[in-house]
C-alpha atoms as a PDB file:
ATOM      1  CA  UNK A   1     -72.856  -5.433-163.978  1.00  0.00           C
ATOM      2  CA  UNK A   2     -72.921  -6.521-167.289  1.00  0.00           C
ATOM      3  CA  UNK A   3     -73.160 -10.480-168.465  1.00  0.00           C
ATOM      4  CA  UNK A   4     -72.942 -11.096-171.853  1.00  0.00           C
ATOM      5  CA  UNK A   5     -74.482 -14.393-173.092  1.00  0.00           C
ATOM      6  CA  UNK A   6     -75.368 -16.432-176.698  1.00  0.00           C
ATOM      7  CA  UNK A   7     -78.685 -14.372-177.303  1.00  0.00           C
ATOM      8  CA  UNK A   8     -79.041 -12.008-174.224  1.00  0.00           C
ATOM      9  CA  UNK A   9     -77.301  -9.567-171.996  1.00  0.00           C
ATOM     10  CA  UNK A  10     -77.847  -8.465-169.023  1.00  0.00           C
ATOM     11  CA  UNK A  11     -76.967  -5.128-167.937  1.00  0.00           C
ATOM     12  CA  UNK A  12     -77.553  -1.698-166.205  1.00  0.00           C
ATOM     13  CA  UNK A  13     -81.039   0.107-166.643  1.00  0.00           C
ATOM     14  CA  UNK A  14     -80.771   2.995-169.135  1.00  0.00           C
ATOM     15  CA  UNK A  15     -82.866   6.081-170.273  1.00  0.00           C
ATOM     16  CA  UNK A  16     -83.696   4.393-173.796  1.00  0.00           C
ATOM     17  CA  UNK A  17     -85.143   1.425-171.731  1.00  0.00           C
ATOM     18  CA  UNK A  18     -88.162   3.150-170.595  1.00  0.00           C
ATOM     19  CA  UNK A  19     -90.980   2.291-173.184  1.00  0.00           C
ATOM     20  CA  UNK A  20     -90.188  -1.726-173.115  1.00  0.00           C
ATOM     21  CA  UNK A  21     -89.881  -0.996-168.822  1.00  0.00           C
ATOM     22  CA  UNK A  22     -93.631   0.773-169.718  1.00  0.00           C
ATOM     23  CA  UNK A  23     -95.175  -2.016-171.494  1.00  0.00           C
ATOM     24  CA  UNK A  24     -93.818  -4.887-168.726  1.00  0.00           C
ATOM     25  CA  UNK A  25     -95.398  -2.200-165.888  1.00  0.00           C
ATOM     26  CA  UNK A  26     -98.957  -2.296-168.077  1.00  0.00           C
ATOM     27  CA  UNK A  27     -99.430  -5.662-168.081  1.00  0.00           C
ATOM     28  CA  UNK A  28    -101.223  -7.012-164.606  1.00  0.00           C
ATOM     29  CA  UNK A  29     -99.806 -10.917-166.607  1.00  0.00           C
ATOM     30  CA  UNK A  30     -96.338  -9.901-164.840  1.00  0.00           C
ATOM     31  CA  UNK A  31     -97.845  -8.379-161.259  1.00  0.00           C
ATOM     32  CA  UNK A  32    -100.072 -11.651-160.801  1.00  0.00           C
ATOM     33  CA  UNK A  33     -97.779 -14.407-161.681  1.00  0.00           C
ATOM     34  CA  UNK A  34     -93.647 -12.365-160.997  1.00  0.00           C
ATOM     35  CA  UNK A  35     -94.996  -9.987-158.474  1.00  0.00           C
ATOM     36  CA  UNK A  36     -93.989  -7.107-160.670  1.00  0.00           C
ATOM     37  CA  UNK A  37     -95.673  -4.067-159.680  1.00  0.00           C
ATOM     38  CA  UNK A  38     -98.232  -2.547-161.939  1.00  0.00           C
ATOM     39  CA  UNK A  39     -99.562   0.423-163.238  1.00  0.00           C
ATOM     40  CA  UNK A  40    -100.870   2.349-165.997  1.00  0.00           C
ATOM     41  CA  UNK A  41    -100.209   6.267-164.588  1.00  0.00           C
ATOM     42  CA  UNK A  42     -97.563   7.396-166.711  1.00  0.00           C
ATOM     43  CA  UNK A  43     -95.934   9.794-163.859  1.00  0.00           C
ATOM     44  CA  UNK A  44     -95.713   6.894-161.360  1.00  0.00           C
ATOM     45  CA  UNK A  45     -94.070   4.821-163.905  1.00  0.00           C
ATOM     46  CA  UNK A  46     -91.622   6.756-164.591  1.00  0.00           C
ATOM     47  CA  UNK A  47     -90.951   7.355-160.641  1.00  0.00           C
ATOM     48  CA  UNK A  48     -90.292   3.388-160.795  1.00  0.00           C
ATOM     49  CA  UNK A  49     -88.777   3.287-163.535  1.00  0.00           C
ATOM     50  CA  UNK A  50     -85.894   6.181-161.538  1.00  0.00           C
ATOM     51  CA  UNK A  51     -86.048   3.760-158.827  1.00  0.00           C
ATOM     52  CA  UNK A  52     -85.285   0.699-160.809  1.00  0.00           C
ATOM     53  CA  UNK A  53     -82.139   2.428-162.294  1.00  0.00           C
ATOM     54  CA  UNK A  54     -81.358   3.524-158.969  1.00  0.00           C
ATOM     55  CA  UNK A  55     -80.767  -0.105-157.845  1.00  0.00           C
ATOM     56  CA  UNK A  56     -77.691  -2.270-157.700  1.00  0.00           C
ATOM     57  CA  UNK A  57     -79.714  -5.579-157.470  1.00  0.00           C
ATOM     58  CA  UNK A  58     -81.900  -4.711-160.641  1.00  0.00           C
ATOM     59  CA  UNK A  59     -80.663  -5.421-163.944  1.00  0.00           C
ATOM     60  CA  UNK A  60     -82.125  -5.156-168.076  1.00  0.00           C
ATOM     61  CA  UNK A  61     -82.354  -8.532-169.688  1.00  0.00           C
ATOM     62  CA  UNK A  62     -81.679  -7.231-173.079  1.00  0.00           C
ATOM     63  CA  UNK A  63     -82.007  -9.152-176.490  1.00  0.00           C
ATOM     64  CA  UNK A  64     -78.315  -9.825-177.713  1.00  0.00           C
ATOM     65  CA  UNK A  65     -78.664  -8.176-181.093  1.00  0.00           C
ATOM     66  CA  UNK A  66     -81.038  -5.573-180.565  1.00  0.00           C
ATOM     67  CA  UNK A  67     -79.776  -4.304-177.068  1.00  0.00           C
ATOM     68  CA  UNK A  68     -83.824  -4.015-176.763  1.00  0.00           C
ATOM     69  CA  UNK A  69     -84.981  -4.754-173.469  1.00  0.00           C
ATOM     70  CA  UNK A  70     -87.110  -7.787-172.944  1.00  0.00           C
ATOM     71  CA  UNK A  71     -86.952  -8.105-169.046  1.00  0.00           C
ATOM     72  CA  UNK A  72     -85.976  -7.451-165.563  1.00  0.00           C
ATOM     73  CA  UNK A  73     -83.437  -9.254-163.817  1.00  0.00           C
ATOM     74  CA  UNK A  74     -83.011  -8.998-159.686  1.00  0.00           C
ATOM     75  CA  UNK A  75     -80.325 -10.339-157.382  1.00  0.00           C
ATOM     76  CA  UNK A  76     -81.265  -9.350-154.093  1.00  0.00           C
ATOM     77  CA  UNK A  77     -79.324  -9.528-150.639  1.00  0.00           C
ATOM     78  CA  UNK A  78     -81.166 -12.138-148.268  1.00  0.00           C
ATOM     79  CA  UNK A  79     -80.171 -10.064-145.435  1.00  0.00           C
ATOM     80  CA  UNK A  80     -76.846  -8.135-143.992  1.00  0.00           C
ATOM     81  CA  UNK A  81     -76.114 -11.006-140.807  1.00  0.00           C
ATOM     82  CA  UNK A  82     -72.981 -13.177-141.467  1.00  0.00           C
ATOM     83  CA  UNK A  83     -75.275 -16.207-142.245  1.00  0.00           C
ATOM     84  CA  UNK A  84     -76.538 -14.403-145.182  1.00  0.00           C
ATOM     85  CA  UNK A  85     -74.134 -12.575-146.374  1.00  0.00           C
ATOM     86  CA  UNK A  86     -73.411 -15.363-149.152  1.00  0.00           C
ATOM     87  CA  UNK A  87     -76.550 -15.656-150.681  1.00  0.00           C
ATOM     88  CA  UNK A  88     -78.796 -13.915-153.132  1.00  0.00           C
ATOM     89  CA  UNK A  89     -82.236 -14.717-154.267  1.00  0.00           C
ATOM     90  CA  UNK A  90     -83.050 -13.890-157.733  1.00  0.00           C
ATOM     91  CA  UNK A  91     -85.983 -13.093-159.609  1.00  0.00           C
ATOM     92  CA  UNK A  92     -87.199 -12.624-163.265  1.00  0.00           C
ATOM     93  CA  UNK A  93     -89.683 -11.362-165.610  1.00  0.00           C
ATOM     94  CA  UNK A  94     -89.783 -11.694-169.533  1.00  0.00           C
ATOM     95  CA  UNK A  95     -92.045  -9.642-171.892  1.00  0.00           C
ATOM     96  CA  UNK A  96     -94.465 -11.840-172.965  1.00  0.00           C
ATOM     97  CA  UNK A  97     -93.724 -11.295-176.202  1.00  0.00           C
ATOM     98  CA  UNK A  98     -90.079 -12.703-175.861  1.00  0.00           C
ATOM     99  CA  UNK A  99     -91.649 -15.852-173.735  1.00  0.00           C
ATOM    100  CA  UNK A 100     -90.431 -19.259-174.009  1.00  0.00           C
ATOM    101  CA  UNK A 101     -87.604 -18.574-176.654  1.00  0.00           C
ATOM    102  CA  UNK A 102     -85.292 -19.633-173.927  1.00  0.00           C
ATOM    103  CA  UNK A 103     -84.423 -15.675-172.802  1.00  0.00           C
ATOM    104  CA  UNK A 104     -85.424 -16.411-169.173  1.00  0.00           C
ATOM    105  CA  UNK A 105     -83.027 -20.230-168.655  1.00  0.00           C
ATOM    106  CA  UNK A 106     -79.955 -18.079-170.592  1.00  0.00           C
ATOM    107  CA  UNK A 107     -80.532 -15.335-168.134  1.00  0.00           C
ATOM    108  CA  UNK A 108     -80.533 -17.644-165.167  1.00  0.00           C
ATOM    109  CA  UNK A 109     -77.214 -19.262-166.329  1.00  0.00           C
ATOM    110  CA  UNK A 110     -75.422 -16.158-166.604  1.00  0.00           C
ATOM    111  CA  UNK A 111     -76.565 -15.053-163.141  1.00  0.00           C
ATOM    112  CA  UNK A 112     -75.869 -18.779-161.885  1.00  0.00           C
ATOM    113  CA  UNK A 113     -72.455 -18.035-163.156  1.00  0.00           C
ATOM    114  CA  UNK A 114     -71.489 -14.807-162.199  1.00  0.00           C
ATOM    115  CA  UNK A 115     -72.921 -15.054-158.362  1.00  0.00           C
ATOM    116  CA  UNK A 116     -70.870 -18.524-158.083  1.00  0.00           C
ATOM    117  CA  UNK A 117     -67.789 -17.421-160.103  1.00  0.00           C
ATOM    118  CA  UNK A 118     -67.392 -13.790-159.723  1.00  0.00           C
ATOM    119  CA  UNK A 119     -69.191 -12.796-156.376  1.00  0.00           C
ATOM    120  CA  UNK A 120     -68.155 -16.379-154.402  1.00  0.00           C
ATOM    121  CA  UNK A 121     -72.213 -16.829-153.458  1.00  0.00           C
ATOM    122  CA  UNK A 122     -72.868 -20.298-151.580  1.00  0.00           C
ATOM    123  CA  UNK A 123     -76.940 -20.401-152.048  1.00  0.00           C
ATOM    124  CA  UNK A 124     -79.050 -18.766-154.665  1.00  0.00           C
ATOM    125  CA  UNK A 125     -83.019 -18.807-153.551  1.00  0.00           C
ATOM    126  CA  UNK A 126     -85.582 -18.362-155.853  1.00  0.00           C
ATOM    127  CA  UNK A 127     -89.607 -17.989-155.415  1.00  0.00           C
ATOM    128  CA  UNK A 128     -92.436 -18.003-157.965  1.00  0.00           C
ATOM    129  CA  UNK A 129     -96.080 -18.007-157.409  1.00  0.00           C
ATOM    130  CA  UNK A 130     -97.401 -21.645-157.031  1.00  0.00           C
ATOM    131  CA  UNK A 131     -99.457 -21.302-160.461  1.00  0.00           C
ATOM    132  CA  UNK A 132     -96.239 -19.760-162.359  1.00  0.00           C
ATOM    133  CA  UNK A 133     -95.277 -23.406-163.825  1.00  0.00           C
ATOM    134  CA  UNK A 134     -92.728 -21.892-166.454  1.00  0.00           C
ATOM    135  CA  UNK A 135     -89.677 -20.336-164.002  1.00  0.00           C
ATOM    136  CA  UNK A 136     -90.321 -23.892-161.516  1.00  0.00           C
ATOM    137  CA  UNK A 137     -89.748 -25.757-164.568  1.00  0.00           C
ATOM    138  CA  UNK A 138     -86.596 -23.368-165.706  1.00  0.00           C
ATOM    139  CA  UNK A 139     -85.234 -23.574-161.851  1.00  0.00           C
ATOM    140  CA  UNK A 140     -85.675 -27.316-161.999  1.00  0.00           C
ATOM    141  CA  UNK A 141     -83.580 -27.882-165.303  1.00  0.00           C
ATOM    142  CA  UNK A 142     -81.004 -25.618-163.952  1.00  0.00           C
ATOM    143  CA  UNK A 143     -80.874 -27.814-160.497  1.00  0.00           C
ATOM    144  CA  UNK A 144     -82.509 -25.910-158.461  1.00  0.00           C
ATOM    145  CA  UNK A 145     -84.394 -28.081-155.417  1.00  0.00           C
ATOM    146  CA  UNK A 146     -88.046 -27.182-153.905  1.00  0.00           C
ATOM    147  CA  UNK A 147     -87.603 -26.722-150.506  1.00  0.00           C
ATOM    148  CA  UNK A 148     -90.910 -25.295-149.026  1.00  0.00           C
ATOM    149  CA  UNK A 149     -94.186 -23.475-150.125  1.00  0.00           C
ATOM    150  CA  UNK A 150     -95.766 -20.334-147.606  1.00  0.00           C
ATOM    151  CA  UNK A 151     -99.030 -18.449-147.454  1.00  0.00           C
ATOM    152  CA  UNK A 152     -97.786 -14.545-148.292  1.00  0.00           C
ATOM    153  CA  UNK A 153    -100.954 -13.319-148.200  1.00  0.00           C
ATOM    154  CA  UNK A 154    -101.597 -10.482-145.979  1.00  0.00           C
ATOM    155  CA  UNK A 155    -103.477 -11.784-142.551  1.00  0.00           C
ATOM    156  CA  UNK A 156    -106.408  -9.245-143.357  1.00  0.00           C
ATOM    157  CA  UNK A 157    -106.971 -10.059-147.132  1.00  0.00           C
ATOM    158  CA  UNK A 158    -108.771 -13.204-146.726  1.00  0.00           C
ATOM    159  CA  UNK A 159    -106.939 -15.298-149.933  1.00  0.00           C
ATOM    160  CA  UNK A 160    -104.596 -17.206-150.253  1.00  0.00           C
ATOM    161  CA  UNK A 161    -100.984 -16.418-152.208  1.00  0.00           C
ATOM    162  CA  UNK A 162     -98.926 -19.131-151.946  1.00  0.00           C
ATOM    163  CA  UNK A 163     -95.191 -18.865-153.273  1.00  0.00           C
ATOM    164  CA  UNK A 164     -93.002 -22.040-153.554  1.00  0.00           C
ATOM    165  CA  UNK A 165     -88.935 -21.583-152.572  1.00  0.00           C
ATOM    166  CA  UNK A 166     -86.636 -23.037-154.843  1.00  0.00           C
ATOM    167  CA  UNK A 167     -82.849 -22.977-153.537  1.00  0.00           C
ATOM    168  CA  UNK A 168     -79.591 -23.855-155.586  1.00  0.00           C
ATOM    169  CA  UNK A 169     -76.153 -24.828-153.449  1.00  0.00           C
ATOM    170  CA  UNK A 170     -72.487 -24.373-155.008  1.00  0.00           C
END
């Protein structure tokens, strides 16, 4: 896949990627509030980072100019029954470096876009972490509606993670 926009582009994972894919792995910022995993063991890393380009449903969020990746882009399958078939849910993470320069609401156009135009999607879900106000306020301008919050804690762990469901509609 590759989506071209005004300022980023967002395309397949590739070798030169793996420092800027290092640095978003390092920083526990992106595991607590996006869920991203993290790590600092260099040889596990680069496992994920072999699994990551391994994946159809991850994607680079590269700076336009640079090609430099600033993020990681997912569009996952819901599920393989009929009823699910035609919808994705999507998630996102920006370096913080490249925060609120408007990388992450281009990025969610462009997959708006393609999954609507080019794939014929019907729903596109989203879910942040309750205290991640940034993406619920970029899902919000881009029309997405809150439809429900859940516990995804583990039974055992005795604390609470609660993740709020956003869902957009062709």
């Amino acid at each position: 896949m590759l989506l071209i926009g005004r300022n980023v582009i967002i395309r397949e994972f590739k070798e030169t990627d793996f420092n800027e894919f290092f640095e978003l792995i390092q920083d526990k910022t992106n595991h607590d509030l996006a869920g991203l995993e993290y790590s600092n063991d260099l040889d596990f890393v680069k496992e994920l980072f072999g699994m990551y380009q391994r994946r159809q449903d991850a994607h680079v969020i590269a700076e336009k100019d640079t090609d430099r990746m600033i993020g990681i882009f997912e569009i996952n399958r819901r599920g393989e029954s009929a009823e699910l078939a035609q919808t994705r849910e999507i998630g996102f993470v920006i370096d913080q470096k490249f925060r609120q320069l408007g990388y992450a609401s281009e990025s969610v156009r462009l997959v708006i876009e393609y999954c609507f135009e080019q794939i014929h999607i019907k729903e596109i879900w989203a879910s942040t972490e309750q205290e991640n106000q940034v993406p619920q306020k970029i899902l919000r301008k881009l029309d997405f509606k809150y439809i429900y919050s859940a516990d995804q804690a583990l039974p055992f762990a005795k604390q609470s993670q609660i993740v709020k469901y956003y869902l957009l509609k062709k």
